[in-house]
Every structure is written in C-alpha cells, then in structure tokens.
N, C-alpha and C. Protein backbone atom coordinates (compact mmCIF):
# COMPACT_ATOMS: atom_id res chain seq x y z
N UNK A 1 -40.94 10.42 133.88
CA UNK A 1 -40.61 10.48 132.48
C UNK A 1 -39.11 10.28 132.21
N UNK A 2 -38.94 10.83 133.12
CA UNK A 2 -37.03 10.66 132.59
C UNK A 2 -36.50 9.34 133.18
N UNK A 3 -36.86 8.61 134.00
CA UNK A 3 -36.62 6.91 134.23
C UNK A 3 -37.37 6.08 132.74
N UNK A 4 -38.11 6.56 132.16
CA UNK A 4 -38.78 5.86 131.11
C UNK A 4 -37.31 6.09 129.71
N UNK A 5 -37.30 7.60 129.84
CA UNK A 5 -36.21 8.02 128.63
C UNK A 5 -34.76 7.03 129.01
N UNK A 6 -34.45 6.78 130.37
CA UNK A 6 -33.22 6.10 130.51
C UNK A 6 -33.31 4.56 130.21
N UNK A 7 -34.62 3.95 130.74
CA UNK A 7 -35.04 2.56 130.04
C UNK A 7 -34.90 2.57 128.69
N UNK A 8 -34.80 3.31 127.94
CA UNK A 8 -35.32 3.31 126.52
C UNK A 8 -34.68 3.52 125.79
N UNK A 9 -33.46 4.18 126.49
CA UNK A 9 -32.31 4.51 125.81
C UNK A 9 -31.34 3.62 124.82
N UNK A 10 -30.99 2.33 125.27
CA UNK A 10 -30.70 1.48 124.48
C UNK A 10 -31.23 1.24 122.93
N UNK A 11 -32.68 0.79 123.32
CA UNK A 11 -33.54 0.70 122.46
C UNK A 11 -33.54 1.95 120.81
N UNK A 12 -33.15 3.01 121.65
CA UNK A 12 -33.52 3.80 120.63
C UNK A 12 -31.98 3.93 120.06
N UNK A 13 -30.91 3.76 120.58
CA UNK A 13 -29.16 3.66 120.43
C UNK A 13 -29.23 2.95 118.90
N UNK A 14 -29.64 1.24 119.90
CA UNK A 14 -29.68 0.53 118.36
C UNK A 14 -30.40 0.81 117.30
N UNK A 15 -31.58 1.39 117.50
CA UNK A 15 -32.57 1.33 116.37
C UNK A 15 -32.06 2.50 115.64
N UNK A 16 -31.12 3.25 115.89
CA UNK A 16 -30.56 4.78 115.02
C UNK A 16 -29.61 3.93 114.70
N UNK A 17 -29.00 3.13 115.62
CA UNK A 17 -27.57 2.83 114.55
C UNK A 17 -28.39 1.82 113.84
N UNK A 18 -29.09 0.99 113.80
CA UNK A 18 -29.84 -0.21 112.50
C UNK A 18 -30.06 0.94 111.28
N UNK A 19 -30.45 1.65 111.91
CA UNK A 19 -31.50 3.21 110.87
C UNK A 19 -30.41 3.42 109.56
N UNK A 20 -29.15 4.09 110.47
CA UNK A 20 -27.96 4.54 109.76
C UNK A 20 -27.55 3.17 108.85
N UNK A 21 -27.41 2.61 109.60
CA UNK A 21 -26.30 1.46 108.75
C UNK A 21 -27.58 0.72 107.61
N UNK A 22 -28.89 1.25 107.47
CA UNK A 22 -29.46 0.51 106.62
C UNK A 22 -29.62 1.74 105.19
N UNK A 23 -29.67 3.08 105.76
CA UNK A 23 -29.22 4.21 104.81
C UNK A 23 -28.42 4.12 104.17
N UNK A 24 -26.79 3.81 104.60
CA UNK A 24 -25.86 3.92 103.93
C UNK A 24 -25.74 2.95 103.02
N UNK A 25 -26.42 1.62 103.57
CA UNK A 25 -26.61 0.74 102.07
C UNK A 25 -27.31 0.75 101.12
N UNK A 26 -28.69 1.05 101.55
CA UNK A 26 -29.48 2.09 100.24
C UNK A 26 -28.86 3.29 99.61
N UNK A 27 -28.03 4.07 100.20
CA UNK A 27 -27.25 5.01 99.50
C UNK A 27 -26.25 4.01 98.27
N UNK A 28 -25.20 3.35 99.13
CA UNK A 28 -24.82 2.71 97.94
C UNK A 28 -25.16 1.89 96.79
N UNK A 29 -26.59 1.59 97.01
CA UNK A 29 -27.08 0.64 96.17
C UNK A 29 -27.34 1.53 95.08
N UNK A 30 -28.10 2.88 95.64
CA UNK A 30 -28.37 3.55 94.45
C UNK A 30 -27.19 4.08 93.37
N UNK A 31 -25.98 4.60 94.19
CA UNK A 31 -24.83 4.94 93.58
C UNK A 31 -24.08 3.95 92.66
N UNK A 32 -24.54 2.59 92.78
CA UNK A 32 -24.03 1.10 92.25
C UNK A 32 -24.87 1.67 90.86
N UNK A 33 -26.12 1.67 90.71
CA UNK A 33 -27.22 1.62 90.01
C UNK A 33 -27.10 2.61 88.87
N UNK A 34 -26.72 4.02 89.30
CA UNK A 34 -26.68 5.17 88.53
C UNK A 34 -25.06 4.61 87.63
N UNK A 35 -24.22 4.46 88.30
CA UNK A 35 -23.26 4.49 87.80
C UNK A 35 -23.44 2.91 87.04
N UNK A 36 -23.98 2.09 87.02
CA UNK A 36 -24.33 0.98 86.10
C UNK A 36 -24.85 1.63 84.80
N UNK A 37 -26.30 2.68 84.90
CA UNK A 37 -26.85 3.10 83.65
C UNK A 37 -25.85 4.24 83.22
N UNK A 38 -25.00 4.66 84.24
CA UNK A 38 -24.17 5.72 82.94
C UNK A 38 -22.96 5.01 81.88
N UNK A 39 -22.55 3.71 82.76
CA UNK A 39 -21.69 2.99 82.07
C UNK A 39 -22.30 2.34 80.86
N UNK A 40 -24.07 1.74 80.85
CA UNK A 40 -25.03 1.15 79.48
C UNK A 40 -24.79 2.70 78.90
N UNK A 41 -25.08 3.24 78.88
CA UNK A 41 -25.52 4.53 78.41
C UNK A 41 -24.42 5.18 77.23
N UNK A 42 -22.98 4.87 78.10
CA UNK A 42 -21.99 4.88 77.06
C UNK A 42 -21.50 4.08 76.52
N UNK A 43 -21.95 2.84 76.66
CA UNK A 43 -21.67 2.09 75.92
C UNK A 43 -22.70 1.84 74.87
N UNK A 44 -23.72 2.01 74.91
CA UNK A 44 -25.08 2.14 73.84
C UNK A 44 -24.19 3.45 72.97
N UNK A 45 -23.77 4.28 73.02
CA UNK A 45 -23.47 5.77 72.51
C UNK A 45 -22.54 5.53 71.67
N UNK A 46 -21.38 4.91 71.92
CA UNK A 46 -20.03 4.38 71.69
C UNK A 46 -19.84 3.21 71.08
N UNK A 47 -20.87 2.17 71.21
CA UNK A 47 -20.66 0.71 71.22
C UNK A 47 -19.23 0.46 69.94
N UNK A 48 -19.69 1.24 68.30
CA UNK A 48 -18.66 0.63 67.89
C UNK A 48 -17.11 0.81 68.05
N UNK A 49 -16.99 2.33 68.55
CA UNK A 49 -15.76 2.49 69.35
C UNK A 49 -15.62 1.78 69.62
N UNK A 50 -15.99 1.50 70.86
CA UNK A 50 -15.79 0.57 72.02
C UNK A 50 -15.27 -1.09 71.80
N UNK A 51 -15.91 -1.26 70.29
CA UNK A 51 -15.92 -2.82 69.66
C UNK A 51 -14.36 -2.54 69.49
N UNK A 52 -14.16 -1.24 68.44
CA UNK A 52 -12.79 -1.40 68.03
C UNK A 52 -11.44 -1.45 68.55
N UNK A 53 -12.05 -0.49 69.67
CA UNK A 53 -10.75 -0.04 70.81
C UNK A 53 -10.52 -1.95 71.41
N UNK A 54 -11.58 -2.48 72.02
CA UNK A 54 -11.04 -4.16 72.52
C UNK A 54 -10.80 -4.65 71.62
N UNK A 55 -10.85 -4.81 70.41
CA UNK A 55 -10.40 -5.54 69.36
C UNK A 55 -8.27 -5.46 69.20
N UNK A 56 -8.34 -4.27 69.39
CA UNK A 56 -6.77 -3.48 69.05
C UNK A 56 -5.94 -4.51 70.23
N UNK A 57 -6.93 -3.64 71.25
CA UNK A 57 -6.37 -4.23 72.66
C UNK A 57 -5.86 -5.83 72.44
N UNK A 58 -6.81 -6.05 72.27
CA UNK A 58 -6.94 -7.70 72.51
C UNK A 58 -5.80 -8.24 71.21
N UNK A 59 -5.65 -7.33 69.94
CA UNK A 59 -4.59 -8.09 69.44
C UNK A 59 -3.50 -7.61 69.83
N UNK A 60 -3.38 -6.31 70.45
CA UNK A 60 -2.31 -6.24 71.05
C UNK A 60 -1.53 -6.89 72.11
N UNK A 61 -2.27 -7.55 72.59
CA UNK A 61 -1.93 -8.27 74.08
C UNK A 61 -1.81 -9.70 73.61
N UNK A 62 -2.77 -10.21 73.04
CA UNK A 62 -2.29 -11.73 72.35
C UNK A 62 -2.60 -12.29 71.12
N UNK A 63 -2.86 -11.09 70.30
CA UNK A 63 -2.10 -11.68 69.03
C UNK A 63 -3.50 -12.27 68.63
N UNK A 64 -3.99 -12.54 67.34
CA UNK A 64 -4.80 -13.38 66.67
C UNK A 64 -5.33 -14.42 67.63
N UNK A 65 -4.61 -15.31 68.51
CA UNK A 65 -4.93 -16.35 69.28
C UNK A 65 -5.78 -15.61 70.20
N UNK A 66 -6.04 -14.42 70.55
CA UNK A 66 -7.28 -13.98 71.74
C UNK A 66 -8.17 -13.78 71.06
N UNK A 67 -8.64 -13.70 69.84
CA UNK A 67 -9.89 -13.41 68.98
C UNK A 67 -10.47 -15.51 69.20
N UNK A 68 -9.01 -16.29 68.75
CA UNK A 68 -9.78 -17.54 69.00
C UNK A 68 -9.87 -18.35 70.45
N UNK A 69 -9.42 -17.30 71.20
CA UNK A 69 -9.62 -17.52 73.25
C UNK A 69 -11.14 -17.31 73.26
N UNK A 70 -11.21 -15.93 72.32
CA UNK A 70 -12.58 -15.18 73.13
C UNK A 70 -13.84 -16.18 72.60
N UNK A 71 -13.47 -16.97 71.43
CA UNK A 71 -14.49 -17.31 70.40
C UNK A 71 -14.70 -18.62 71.84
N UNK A 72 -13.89 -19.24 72.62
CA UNK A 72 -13.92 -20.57 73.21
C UNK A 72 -14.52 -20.32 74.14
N UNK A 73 -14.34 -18.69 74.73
CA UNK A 73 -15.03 -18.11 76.07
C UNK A 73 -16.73 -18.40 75.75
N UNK A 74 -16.72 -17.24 74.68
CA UNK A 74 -18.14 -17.26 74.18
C UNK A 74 -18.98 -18.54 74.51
N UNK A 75 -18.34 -20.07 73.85
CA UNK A 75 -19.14 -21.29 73.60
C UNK A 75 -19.16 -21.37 75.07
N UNK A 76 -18.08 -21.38 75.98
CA UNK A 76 -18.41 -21.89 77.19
C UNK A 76 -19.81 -20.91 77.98
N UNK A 77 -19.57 -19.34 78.01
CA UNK A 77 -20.66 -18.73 78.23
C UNK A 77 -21.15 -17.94 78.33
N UNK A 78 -21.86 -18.84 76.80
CA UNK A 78 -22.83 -18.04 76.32
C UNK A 78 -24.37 -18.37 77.09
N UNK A 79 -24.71 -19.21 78.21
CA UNK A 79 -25.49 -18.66 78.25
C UNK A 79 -26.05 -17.96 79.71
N UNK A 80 -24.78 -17.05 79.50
CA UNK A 80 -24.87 -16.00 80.58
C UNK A 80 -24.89 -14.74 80.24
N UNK A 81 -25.97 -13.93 80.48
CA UNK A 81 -25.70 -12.59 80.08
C UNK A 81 -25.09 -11.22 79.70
N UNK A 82 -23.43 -11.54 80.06
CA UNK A 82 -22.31 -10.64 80.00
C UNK A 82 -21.67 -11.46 79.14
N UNK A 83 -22.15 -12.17 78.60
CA UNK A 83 -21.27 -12.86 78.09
C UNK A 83 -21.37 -12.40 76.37
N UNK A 84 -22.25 -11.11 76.27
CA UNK A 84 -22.78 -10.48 74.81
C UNK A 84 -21.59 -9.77 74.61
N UNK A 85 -20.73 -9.30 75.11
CA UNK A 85 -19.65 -9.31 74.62
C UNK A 85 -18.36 -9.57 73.93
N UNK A 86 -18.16 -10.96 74.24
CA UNK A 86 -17.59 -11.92 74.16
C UNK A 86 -18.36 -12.19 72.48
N UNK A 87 -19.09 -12.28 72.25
CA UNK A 87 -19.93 -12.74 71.42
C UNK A 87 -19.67 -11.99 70.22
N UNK A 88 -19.77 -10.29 70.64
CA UNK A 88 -20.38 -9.50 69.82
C UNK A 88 -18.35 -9.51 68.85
N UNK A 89 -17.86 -9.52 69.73
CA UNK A 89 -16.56 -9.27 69.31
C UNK A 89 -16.51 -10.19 68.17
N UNK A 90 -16.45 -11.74 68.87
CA UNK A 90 -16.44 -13.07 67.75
C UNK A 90 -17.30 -12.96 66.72
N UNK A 91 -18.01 -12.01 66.39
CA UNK A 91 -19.44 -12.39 65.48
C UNK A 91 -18.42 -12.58 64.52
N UNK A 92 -17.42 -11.87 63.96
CA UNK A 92 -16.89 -11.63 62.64
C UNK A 92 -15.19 -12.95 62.34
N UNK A 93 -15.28 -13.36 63.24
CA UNK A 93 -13.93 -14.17 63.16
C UNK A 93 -14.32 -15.37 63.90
C-alpha cells in the first residue's frame, strides 16, 4: 500500500494544485459578479444623481465641447451596450 501511495503521489500533488487554482478563480468570478450587481444596484438607486454629478464633471473638465465629444462617442457606439450612458447623458443636448 504505501509503494501505491508513493506512485500516486504526483498525481494527487497536481490534481490539489489544478483543484486550488480552479477555486480561486471561481472565488473571483463570484466576487467580480457581486460587486458588478452592487455597482447596477446603485446606480438604479441614484441614477439621476449620478446623471448630474457626470454632467458637472464633464463640464468641468471640458467645457460644453464634452457634452458634443460624448454626443460623437454615442453615434460611434451606440451599438454597444455600455454605451447607454453615453447616450443617456446626450439625450438632452
């Protein structure tokens, strides 16, 4: 039995370290995930904050001309899904 446990030993080395190293990426995937829906979550809660605060920003940093940057972003893409931002800002200008 114990010549079988020393054959085998390898075998079972890698397959704990495959084990581990496939945990820790399911760990992070989930931690990616949660912290994705708490970020929708406040932003669903907040949204028009949130509209106003980038609006400030954005004229603070460049002026009238980033409301007509963002409007050029938008056309280029829009048809990508993050790109509802971009959008939501331009609806009004």
């Amino acid at each position: 039995m114990p010549s079988l446990l020393e054959t085998a030993r390898p075998y079972i080395r890698g397959g704990a370290t495959w084990l581990l190293k496939q945990s820790g990426t399911l760990t992070l995937s989930l931690l990616e995930f949660l912290l994705a829906i708490v970020l929708a979550g406040f932003l669903c809660a907040n949204g028009a904050k949130v509209k106003e605060f980038l609006e400030r920003l954005i004229c603070r940093i460049a002026g009238q001309q980033g409301f007509a940057l963002i409007s050029i972003a938008v056309k280029r893409f829009a048809p990508y899904p993050w790109a509802w931002l971009g959008q939501h800002l331009c609806r009004h200008y």
